[in-house]
C-alpha atoms as a PDB file:
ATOM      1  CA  UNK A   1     240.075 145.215 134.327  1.00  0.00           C
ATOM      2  CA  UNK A   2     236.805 142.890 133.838  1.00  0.00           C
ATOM      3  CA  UNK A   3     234.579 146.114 133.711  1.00  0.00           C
ATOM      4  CA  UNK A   4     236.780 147.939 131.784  1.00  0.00           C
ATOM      5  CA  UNK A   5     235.241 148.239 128.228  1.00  0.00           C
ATOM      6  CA  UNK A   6     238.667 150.225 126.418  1.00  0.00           C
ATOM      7  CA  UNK A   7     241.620 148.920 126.914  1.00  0.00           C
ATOM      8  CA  UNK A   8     245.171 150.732 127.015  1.00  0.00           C
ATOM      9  CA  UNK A   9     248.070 149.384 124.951  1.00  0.00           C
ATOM     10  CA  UNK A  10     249.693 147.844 127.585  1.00  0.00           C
ATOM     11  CA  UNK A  11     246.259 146.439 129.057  1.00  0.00           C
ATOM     12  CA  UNK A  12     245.593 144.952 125.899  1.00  0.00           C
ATOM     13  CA  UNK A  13     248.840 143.057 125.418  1.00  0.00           C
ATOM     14  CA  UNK A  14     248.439 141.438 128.770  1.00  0.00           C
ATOM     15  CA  UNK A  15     244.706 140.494 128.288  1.00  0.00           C
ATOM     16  CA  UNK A  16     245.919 139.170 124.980  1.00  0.00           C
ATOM     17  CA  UNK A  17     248.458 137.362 126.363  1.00  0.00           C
ATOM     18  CA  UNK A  18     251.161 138.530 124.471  1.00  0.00           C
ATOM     19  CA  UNK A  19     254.184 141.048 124.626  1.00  0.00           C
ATOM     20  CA  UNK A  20     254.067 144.127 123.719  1.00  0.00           C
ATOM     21  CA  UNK A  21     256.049 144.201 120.868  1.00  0.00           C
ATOM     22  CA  UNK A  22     253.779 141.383 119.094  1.00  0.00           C
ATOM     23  CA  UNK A  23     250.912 143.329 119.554  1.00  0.00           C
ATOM     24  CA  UNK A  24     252.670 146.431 118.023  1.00  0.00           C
ATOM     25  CA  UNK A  25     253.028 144.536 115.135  1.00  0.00           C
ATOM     26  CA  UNK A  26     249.626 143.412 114.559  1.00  0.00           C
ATOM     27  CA  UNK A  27     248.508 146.728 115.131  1.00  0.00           C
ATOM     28  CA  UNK A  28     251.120 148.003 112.885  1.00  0.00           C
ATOM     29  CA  UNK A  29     249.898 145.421 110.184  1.00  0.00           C
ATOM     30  CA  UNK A  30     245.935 146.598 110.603  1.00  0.00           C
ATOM     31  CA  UNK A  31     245.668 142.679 111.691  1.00  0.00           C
ATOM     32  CA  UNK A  32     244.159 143.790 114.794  1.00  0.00           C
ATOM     33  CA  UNK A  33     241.188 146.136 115.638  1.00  0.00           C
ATOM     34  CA  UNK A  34     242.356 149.513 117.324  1.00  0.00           C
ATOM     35  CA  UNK A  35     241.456 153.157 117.721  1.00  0.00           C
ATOM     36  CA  UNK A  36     243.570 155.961 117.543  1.00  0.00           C
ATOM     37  CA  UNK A  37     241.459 159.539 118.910  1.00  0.00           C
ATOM     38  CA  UNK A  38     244.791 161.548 119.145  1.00  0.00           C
ATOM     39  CA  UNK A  39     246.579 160.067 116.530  1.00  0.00           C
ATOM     40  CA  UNK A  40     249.446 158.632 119.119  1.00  0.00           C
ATOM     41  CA  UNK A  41     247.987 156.591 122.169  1.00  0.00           C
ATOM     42  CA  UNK A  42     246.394 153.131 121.147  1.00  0.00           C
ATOM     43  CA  UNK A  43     243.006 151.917 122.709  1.00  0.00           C
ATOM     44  CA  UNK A  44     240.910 148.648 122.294  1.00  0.00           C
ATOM     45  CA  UNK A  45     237.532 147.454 122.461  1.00  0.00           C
ATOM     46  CA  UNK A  46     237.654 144.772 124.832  1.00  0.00           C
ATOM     47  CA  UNK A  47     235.057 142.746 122.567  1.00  0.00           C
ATOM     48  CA  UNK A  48     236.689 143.255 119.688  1.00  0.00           C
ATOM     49  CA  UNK A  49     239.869 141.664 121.313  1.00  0.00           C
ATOM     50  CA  UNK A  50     238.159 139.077 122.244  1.00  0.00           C
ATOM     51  CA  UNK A  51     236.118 138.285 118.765  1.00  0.00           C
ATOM     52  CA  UNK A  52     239.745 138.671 117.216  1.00  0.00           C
ATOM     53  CA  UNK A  53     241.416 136.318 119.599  1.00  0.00           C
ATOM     54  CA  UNK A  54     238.359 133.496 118.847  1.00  0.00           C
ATOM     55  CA  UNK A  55     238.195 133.910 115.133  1.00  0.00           C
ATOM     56  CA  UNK A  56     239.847 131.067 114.258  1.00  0.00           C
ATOM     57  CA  UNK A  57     239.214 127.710 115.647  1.00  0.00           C
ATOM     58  CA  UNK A  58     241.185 124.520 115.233  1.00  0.00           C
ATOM     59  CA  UNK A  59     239.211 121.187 115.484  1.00  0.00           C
ATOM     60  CA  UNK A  60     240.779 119.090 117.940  1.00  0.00           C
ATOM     61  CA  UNK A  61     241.305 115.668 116.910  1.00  0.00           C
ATOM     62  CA  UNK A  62     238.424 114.164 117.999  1.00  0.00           C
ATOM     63  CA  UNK A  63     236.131 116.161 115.210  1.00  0.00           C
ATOM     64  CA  UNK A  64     238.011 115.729 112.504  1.00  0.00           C
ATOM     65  CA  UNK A  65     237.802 111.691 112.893  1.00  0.00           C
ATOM     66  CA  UNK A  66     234.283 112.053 113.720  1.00  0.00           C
ATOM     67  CA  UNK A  67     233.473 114.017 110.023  1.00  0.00           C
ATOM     68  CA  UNK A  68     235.706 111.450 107.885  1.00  0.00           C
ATOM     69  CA  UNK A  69     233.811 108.303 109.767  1.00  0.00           C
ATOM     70  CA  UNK A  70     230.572 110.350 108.979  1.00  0.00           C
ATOM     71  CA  UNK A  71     231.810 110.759 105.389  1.00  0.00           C
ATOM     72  CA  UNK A  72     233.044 107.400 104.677  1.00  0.00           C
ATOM     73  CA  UNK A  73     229.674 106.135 105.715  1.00  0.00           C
ATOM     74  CA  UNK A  74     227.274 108.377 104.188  1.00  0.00           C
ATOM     75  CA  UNK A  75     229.640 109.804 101.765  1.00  0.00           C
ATOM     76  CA  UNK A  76     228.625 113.110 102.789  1.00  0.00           C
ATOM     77  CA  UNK A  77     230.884 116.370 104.278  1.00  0.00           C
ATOM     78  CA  UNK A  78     229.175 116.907 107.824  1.00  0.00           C
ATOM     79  CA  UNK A  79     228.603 121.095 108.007  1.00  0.00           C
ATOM     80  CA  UNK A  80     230.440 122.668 110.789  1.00  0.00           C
END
């Protein structure tokens, strides 16, 4: 499945990490990318999965102390 480029349904959920049925419901919900060529079966861009699953990033701990120390001593919001 690492060369793969298109991804099944089922592929996709388990690259994903995720059942089936969550998936259906993102796909459902237009949350995540997907192509439909016949109208039934469901494929995925394997890079697109992967942008989707990375697009939003939590600071750990560690960064958010390290932007209020920076702002309480120049008074300044360090950019991200």
């Amino acid at each position: 499945m690492e060369t793969k480029k298109v991804l099944t349904f089922e592929e996709a959920a388990n690259y994903m990490g995720m059942s089936k049925s969550c998936l259906y419901k993102l796909t459902s919900q237009k949350i995540v990318p997907h192509y439909k060529p016949t109208g039934k079966m469901i494929f995925f861009d394997k890079d697109e999965l992967e942008i989707f699953l990375l697009s939003v990033r939590i600071k750990p701990q560690s960064e958010i102390e390290e932007a209020a120390s920076t702002y309480v001593v120049t008074g300044k919001h360090k950019k991200s």
